[in-house]
C-alpha atoms as a PDB file:
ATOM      1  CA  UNK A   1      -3.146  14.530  21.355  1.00  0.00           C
ATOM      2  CA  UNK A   2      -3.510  12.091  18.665  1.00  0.00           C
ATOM      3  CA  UNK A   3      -0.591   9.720  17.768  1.00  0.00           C
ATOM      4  CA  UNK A   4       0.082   7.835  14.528  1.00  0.00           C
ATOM      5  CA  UNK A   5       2.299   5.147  14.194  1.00  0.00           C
ATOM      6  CA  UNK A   6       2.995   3.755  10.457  1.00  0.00           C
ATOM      7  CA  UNK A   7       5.381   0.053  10.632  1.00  0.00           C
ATOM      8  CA  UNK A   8       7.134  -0.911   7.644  1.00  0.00           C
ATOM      9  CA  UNK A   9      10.026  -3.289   6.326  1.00  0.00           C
ATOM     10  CA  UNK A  10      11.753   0.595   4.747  1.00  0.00           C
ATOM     11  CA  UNK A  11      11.101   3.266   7.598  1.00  0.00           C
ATOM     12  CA  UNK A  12       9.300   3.566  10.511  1.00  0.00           C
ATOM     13  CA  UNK A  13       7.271   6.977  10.071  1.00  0.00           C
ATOM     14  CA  UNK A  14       5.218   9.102  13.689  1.00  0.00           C
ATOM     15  CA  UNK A  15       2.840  11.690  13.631  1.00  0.00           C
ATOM     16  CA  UNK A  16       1.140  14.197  16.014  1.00  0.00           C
ATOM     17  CA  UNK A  17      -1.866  15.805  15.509  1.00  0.00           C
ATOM     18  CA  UNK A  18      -4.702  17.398  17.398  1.00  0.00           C
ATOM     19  CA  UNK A  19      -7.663  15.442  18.560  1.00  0.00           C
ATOM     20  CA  UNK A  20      -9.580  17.815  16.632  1.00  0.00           C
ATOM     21  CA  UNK A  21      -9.330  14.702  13.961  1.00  0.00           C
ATOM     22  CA  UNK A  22      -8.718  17.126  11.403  1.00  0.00           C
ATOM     23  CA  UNK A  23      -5.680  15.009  10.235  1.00  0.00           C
ATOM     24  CA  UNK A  24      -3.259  17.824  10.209  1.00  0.00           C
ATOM     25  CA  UNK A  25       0.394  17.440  11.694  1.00  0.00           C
ATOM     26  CA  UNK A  26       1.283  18.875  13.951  1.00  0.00           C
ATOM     27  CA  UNK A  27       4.618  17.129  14.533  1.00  0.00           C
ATOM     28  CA  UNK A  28       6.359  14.365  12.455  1.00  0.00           C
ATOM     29  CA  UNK A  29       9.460  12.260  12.475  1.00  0.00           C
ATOM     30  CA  UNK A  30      10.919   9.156  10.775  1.00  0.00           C
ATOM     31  CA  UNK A  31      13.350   6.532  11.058  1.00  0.00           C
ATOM     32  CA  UNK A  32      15.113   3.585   8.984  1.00  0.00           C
ATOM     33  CA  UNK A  33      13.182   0.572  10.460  1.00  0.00           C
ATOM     34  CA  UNK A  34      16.501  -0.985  10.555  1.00  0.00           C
ATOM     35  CA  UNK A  35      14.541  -4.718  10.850  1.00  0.00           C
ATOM     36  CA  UNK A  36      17.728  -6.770  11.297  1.00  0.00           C
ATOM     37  CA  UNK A  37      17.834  -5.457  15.109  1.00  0.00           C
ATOM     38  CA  UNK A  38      14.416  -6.896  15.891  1.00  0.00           C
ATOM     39  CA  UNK A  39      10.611  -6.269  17.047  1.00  0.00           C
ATOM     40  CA  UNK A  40      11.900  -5.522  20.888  1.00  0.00           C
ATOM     41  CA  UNK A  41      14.078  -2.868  20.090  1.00  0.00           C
ATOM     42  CA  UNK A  42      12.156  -1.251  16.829  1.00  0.00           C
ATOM     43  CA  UNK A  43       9.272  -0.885  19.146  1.00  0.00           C
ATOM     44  CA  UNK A  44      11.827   0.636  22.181  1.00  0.00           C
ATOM     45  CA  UNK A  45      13.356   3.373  19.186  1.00  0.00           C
ATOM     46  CA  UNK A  46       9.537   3.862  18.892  1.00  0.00           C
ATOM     47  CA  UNK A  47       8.387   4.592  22.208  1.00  0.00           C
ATOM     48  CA  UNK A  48      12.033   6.547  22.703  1.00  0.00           C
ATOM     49  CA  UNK A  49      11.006   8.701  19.680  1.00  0.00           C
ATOM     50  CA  UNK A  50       7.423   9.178  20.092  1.00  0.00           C
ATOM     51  CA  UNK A  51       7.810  11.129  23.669  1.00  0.00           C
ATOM     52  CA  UNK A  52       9.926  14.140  22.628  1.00  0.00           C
ATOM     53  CA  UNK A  53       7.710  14.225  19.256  1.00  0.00           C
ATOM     54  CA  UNK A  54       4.512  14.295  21.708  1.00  0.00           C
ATOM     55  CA  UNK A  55       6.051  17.171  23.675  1.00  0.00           C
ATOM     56  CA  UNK A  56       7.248  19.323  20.335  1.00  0.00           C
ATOM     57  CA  UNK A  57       3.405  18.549  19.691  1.00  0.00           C
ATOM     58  CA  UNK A  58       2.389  20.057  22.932  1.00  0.00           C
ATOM     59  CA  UNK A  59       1.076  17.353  24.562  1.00  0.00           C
ATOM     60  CA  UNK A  60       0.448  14.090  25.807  1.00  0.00           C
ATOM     61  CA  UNK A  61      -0.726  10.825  23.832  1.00  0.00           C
ATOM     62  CA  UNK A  62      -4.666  10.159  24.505  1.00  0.00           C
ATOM     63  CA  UNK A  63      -5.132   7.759  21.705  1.00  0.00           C
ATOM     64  CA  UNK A  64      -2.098   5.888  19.663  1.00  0.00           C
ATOM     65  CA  UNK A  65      -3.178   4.489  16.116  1.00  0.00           C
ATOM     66  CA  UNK A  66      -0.744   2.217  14.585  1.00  0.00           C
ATOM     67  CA  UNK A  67      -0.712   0.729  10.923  1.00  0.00           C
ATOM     68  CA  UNK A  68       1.431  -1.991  10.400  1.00  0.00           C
ATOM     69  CA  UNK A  69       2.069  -4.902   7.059  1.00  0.00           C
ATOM     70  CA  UNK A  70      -0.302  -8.084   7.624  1.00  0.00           C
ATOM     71  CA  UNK A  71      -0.728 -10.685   8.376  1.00  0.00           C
ATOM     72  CA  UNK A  72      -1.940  -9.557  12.122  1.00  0.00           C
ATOM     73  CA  UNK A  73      -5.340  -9.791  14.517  1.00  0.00           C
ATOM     74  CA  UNK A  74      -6.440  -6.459  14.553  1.00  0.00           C
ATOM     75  CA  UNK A  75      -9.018  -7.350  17.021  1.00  0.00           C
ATOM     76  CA  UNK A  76      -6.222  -8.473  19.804  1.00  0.00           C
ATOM     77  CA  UNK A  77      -3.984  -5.858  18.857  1.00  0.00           C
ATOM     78  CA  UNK A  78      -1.055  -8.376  17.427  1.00  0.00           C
ATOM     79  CA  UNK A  79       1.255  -8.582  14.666  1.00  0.00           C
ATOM     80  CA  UNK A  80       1.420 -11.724  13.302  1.00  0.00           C
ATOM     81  CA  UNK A  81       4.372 -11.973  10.801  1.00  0.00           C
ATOM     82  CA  UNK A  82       4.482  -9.504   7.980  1.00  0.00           C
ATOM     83  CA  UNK A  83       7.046 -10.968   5.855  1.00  0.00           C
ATOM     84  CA  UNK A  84       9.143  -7.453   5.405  1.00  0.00           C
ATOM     85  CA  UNK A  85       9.306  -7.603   9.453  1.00  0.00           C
ATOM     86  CA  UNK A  86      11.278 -10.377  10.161  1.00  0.00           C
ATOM     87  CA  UNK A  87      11.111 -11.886  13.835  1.00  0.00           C
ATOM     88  CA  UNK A  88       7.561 -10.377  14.406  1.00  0.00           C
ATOM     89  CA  UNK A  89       6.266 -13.328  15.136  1.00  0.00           C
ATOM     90  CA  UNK A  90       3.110 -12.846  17.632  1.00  0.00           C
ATOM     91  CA  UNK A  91       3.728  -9.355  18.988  1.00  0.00           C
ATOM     92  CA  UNK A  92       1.348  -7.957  21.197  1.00  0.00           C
ATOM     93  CA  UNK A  93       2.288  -4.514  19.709  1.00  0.00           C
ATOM     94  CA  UNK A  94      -1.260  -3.044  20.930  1.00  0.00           C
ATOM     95  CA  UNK A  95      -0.449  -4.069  24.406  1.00  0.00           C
ATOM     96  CA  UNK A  96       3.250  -2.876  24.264  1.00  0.00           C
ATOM     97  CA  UNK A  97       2.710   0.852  22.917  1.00  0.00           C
ATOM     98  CA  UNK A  98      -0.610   1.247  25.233  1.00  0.00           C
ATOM     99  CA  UNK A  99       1.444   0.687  28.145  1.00  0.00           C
ATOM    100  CA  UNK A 100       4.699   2.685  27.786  1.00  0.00           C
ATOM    101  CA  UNK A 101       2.893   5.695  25.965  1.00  0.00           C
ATOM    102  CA  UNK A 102      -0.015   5.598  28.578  1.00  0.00           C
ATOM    103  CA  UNK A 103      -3.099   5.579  26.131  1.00  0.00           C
ATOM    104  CA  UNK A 104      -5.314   3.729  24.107  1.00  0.00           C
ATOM    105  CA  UNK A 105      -4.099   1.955  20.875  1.00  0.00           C
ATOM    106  CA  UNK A 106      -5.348   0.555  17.653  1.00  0.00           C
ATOM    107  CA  UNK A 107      -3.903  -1.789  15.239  1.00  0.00           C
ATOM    108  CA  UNK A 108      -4.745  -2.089  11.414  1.00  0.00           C
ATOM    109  CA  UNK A 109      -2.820  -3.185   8.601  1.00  0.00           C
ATOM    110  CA  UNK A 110      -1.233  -0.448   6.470  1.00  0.00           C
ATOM    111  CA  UNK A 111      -3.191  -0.668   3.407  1.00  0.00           C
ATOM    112  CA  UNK A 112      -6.830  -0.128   5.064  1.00  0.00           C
ATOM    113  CA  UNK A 113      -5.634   2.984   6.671  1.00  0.00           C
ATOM    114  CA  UNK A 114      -4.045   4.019   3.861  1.00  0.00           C
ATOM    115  CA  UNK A 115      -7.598   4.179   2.437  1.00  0.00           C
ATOM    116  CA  UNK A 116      -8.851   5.329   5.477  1.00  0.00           C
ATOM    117  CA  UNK A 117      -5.724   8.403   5.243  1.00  0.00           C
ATOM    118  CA  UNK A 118      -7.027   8.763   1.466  1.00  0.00           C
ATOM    119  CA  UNK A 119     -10.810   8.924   2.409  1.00  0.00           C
ATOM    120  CA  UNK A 120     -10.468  10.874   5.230  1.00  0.00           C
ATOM    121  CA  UNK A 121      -7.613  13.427   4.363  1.00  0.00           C
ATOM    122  CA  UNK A 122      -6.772  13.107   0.867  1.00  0.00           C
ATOM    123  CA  UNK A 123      -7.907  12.238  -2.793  1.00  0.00           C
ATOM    124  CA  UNK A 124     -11.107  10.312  -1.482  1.00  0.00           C
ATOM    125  CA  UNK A 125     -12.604  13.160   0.273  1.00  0.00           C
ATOM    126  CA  UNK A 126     -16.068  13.222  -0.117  1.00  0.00           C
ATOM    127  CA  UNK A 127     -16.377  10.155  -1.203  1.00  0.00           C
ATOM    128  CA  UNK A 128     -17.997   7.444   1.087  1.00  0.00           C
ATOM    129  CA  UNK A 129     -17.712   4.294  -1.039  1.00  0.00           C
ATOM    130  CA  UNK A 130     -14.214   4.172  -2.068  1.00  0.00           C
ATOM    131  CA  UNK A 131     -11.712   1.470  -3.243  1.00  0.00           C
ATOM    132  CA  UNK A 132      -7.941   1.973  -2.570  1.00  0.00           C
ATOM    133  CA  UNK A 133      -5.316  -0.184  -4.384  1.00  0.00           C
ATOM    134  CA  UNK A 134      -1.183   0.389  -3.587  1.00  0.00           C
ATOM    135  CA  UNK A 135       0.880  -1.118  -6.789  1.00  0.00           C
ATOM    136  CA  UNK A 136       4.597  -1.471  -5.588  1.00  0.00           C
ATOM    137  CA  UNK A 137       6.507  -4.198  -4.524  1.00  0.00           C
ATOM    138  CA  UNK A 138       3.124  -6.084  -4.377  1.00  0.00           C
ATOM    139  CA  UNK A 139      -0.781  -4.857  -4.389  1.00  0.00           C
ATOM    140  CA  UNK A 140      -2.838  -4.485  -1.363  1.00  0.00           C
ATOM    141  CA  UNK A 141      -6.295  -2.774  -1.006  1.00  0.00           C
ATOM    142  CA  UNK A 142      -8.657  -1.487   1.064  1.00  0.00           C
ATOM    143  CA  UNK A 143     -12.074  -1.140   0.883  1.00  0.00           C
ATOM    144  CA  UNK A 144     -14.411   1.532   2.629  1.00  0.00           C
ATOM    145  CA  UNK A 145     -18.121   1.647   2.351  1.00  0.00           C
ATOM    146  CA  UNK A 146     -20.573   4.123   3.898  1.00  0.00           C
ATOM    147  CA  UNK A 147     -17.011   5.527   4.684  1.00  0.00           C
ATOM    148  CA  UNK A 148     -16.461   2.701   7.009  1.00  0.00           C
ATOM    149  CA  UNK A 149     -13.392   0.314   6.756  1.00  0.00           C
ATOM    150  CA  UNK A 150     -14.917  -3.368   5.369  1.00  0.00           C
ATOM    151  CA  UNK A 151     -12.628  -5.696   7.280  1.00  0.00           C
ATOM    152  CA  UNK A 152     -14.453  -9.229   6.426  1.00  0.00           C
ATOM    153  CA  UNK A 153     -13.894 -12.630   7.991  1.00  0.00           C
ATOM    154  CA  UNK A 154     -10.698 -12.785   9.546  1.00  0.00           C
ATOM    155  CA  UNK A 155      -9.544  -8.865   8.609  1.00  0.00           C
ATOM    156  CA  UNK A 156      -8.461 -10.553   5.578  1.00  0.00           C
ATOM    157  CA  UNK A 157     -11.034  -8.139   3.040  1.00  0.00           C
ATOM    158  CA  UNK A 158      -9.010  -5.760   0.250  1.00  0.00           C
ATOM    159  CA  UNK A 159      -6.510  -8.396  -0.576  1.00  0.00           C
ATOM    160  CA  UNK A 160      -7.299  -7.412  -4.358  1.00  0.00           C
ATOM    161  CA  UNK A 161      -3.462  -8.678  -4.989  1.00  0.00           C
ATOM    162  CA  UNK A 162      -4.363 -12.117  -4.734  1.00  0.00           C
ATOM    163  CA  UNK A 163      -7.609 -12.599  -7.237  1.00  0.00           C
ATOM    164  CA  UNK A 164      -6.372 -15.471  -9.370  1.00  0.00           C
ATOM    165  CA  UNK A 165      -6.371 -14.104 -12.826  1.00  0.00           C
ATOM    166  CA  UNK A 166      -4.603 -16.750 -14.251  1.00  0.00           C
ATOM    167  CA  UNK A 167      -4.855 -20.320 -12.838  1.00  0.00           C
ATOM    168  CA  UNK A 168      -1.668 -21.359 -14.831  1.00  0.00           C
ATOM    169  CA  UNK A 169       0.227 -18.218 -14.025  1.00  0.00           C
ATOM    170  CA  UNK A 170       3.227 -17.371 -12.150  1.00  0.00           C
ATOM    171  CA  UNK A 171       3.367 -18.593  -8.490  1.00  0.00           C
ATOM    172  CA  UNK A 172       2.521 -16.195  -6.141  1.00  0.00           C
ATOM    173  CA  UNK A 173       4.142 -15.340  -2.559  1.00  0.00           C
ATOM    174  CA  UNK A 174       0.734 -15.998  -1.270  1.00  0.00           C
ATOM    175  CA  UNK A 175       0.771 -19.855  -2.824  1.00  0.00           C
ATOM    176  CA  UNK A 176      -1.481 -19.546  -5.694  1.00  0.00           C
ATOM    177  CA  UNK A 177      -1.042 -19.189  -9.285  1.00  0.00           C
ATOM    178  CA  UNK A 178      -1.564 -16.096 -11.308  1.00  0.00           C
ATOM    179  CA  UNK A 179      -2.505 -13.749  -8.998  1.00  0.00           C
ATOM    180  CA  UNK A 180      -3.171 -10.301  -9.433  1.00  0.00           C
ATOM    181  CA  UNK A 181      -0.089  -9.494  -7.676  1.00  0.00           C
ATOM    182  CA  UNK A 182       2.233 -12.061  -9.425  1.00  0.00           C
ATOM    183  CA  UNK A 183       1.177 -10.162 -13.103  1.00  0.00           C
ATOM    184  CA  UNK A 184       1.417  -6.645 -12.363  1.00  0.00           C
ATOM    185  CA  UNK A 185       3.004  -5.796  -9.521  1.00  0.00           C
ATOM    186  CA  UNK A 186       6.434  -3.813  -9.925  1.00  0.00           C
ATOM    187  CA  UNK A 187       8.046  -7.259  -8.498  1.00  0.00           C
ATOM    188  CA  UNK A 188       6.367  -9.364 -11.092  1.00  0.00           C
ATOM    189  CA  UNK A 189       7.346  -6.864 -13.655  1.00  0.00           C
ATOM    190  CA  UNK A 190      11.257  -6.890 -12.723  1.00  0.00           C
ATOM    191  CA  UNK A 191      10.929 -10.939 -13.064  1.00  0.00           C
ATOM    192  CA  UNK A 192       9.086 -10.498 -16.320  1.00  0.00           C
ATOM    193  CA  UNK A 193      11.906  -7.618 -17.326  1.00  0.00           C
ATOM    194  CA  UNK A 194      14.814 -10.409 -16.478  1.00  0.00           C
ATOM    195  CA  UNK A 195      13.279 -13.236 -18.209  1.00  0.00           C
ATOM    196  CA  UNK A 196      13.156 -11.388 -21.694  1.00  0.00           C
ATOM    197  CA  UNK A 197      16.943 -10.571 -20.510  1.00  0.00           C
ATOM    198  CA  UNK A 198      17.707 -14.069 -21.082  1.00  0.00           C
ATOM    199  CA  UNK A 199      15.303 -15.241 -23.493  1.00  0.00           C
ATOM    200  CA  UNK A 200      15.328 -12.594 -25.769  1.00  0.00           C
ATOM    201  CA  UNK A 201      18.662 -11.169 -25.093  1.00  0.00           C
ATOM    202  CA  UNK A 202      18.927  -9.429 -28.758  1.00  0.00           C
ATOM    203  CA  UNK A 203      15.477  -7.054 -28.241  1.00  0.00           C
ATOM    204  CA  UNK A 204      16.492  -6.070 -24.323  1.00  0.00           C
ATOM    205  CA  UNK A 205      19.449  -4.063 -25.175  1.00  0.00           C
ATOM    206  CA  UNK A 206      17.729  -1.072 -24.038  1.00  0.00           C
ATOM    207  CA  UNK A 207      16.573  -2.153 -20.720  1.00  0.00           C
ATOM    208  CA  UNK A 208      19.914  -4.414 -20.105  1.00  0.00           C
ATOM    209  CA  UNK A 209      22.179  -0.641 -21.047  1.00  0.00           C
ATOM    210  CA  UNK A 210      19.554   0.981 -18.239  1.00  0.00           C
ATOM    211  CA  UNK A 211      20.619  -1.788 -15.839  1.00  0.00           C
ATOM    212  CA  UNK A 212      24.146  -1.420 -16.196  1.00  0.00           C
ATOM    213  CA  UNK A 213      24.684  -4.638 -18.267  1.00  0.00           C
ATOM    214  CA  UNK A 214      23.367  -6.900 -14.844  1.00  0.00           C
ATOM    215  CA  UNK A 215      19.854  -8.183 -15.022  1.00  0.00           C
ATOM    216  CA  UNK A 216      19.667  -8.440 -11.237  1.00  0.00           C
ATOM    217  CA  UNK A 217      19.499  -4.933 -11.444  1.00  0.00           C
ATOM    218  CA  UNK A 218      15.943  -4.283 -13.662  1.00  0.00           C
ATOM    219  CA  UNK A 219      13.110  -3.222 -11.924  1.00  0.00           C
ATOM    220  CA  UNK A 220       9.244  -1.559 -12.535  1.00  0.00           C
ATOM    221  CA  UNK A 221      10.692   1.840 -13.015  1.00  0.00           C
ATOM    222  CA  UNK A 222      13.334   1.179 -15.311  1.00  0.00           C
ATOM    223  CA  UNK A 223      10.948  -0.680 -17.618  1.00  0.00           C
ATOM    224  CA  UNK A 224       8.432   2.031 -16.789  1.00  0.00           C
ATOM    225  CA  UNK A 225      11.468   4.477 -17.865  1.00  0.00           C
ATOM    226  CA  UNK A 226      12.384   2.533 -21.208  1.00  0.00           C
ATOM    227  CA  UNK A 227       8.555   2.263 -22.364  1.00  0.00           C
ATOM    228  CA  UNK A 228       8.424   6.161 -21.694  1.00  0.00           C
ATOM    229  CA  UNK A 229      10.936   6.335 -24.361  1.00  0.00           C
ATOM    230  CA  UNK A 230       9.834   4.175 -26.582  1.00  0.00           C
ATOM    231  CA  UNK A 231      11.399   0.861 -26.304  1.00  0.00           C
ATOM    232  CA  UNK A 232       9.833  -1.762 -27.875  1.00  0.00           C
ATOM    233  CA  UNK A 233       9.938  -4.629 -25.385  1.00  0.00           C
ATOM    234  CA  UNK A 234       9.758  -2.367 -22.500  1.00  0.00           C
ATOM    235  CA  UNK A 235       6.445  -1.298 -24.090  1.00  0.00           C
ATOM    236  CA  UNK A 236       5.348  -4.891 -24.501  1.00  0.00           C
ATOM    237  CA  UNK A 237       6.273  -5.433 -20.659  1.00  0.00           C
ATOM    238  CA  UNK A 238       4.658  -2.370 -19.732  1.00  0.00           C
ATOM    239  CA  UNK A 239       1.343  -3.058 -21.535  1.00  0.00           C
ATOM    240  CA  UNK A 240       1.378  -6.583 -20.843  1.00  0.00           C
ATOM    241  CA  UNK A 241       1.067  -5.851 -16.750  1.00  0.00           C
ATOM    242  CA  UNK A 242      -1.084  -2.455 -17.446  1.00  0.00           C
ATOM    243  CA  UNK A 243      -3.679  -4.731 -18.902  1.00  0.00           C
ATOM    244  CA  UNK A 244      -3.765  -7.270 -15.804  1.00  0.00           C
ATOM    245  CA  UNK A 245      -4.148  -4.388 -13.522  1.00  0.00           C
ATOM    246  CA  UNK A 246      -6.979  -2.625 -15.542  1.00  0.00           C
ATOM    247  CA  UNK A 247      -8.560  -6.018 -15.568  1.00  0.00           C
ATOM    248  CA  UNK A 248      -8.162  -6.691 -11.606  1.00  0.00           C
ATOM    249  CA  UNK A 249      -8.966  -3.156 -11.326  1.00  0.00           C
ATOM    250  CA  UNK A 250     -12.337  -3.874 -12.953  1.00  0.00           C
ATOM    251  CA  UNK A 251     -13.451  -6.890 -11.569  1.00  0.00           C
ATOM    252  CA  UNK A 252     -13.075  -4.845  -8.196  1.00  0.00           C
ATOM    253  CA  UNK A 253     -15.433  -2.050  -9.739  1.00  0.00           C
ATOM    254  CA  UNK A 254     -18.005  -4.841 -10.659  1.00  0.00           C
ATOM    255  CA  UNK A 255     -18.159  -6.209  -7.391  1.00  0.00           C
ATOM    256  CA  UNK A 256     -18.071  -3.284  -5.095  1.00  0.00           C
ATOM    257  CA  UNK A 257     -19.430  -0.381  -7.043  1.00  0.00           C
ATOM    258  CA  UNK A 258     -17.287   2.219  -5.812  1.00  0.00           C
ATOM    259  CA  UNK A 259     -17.741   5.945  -6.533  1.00  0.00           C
ATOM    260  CA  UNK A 260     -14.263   6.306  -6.450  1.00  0.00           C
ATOM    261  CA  UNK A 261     -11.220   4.253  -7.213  1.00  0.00           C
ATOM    262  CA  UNK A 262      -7.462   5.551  -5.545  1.00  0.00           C
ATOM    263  CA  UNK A 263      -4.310   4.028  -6.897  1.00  0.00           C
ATOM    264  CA  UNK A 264      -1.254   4.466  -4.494  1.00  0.00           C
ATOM    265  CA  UNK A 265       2.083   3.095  -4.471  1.00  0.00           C
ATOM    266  CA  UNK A 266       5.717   3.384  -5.903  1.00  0.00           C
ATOM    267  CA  UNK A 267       4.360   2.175  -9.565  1.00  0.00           C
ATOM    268  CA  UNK A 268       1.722   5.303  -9.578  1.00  0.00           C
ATOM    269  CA  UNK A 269       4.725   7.606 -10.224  1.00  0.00           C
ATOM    270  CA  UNK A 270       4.672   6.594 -13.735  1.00  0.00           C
ATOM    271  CA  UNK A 271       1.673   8.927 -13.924  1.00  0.00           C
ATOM    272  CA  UNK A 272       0.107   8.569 -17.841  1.00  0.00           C
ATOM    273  CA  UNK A 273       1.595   5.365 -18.268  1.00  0.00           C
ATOM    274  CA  UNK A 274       0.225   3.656 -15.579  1.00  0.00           C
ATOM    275  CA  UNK A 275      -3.337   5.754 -15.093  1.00  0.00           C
ATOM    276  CA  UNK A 276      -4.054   5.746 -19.327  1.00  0.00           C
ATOM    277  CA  UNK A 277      -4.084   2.108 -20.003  1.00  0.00           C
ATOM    278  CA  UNK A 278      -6.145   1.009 -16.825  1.00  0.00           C
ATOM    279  CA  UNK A 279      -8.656   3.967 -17.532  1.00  0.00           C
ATOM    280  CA  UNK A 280      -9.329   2.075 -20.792  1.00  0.00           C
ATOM    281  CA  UNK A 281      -9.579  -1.488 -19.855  1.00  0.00           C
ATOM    282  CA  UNK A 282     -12.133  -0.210 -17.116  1.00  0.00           C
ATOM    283  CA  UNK A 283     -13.618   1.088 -19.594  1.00  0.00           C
ATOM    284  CA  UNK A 284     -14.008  -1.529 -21.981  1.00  0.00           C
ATOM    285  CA  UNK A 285     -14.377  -4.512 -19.222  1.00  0.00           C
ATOM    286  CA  UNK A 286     -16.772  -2.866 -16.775  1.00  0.00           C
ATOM    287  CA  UNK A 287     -20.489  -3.278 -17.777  1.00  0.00           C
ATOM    288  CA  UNK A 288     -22.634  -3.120 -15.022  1.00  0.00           C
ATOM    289  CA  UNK A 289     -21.547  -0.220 -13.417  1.00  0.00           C
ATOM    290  CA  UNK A 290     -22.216   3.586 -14.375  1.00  0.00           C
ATOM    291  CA  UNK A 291     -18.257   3.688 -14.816  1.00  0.00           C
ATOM    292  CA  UNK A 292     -18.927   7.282 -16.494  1.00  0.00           C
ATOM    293  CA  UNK A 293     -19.798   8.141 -12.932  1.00  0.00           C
ATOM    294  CA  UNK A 294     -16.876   6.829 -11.651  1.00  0.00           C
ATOM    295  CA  UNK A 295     -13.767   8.708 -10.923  1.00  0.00           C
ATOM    296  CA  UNK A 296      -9.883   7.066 -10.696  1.00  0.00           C
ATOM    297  CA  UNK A 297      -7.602   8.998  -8.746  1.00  0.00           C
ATOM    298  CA  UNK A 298      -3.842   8.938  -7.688  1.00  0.00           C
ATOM    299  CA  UNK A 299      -3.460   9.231  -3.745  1.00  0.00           C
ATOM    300  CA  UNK A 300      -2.723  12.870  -3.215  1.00  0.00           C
ATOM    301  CA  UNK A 301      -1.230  11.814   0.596  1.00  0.00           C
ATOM    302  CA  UNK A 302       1.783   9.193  -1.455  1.00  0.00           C
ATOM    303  CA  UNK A 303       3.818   7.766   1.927  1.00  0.00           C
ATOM    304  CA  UNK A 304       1.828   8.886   4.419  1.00  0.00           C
ATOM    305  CA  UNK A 305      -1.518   7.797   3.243  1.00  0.00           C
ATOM    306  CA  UNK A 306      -1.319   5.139   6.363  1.00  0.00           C
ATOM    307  CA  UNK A 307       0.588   7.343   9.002  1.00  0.00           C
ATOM    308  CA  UNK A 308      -2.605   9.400   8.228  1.00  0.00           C
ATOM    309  CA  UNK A 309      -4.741   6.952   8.117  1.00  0.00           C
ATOM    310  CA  UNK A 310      -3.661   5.537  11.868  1.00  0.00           C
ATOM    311  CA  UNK A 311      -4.648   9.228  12.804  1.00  0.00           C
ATOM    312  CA  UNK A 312      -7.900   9.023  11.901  1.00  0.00           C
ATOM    313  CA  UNK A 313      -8.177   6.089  13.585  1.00  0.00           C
ATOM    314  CA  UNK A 314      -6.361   7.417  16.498  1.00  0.00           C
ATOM    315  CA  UNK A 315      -9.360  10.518  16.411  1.00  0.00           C
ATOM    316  CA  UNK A 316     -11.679   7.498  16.523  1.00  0.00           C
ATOM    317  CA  UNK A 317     -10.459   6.011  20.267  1.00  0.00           C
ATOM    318  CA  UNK A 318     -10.109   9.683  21.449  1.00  0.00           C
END
């Protein structure tokens, strides 16, 4: 029996499945991560939950994947510090899991096996050179190539968030300026969204009415939601961070040559919005590549693209 384990600063999310590897569940549960209480007892809820969800399952764990938010060392099985995981400073969460659940374990961070999940499972299938962006909060990637994960120096390879696009640009969480990340990401948005709050108070009467008069309060979606209906400077917002991404997006293309391209994340929801203006700055921007032959997809597994994704790597310990 196969276990997946997917970590993040929201929920905490466990699957069963076969070791078949055929990636279906046979048995799933999730929790609040409820970070305030600490990596000792999130990983004791864990192991408390994963037991009964085994035995519903009909069986016992023979191989435990586990996707988790970087930074960690994949290779000793450790989470280094993720900043949505506060207190996870050095946990040997390989170590810990292996020895109360009695099997083998596998760490990754959550957006490779989320294009692992995608490749293996969901709108990737079939496709062995594949490049797999998530657009929320911030933008992570992962890479696969002869439909093998490309982890790079360090494990640090798919951080397409933090290509500097704009050496004068916003700071970034990562230190640098203008990142990918710090443009277009549905954080970077918001901050862009409360800025023309204050400096150009008399055009954001729209998206200030959708925020309940408090600019704390704007977000990605509810600019997403104002551009949808028309509103001017919610448009300019919109388009403004579409054309980042599309550009990010394409430098990616021109490096790796992908024949396929998966966008996941909260942000995808906006469906047209988001997929229309990126299609056409690919388009435009990438030259070398047959982009004709090139297909951009939204990720047909949404929040369980890792959870999935630790399965498959699961199948591959089995």
């Amino acid at each position: 029996m196969l276990l997946g384990i997917d970590i993040g600063g929201t929920k905490v999310a466990l699957g069963a499945a076969d070791s078949s590897g055929d990636g279906q569940l046979l048995a799933r549960s999730q929790h609040p991560a409820e970070t305030r209480l600490g990596p000792d007892a999130m990983l004791e809820r864990i192991i408390a939950e994963a037991r009964p969800l085994l035995a519903k399952a009909g069986g016992r764990a023979t191989a435990i994947g586990i996707s988790c938010g970087g930074p960690l060392d994949r290779q000793r099985g450790v989470v280094l510090g993720p900043p949505n995981l506060p207190g996870w400073t050095s946990v040997p969460i390989v170590e810990r899991l292996s020895s109360a659940l009695g099997a083998p374990a596998a760490l990754d961070n959550d957006a490779n096996l989320a294009a692992l999940g995608e490749q293996r499972f969901g709108a990737g299938r079939g496709y062995d050179d594949l490049l797999y962006l998530t657009i929320s909060t911030g933008i992570g990637g992962g890479i696969l190539q002869g439909g093998k994960l490309v982890h790079g120096l360090g494990g640090a390879a798919g951080e397409l968030g933090h290509q500097t696009l704009d050496p004068r640009g916003p700071l970034c969480g990562c230190g640098n300026r203008g990142c990918l990340e710090a443009l277009a990401s549905g954080s970077a948005i918001a901050r862009s969204a409360r800025e023309a709050a204050r400096s150009r108070a008399s055009q954001a009467t729209e998206l200030m009415a959708r925020a309940n008069r408090d600019p704390q309060q704007l977000s990605a979606r509810i600019v997403a939601e104002a551009a949808a209906a028309g509103d001017a400077l919610a448009l300019e917002l919109w388009d403004r961070a579409m054309g980042w991404l599309g550009i990010g997006i394409a430098n990616a293309i021109t490096i790796l040559a992908p024949q396929a391209v998966v966008l996941g994340g909260g942000m995808t929801s906006a469906g047209a919005l988001l997929f229309e203006p990126i299609q056409a700055v690919v388009r435009e921007r990438v030259r070398l590549v047959p982009v004709e032959k090139l297909v951009l997809l939204p990720a047909a597994l949404r929040l369980d693209s890792p959870l999935r994704g630790a399965l498959a790597m699961a199948a591959e310990l089995a």
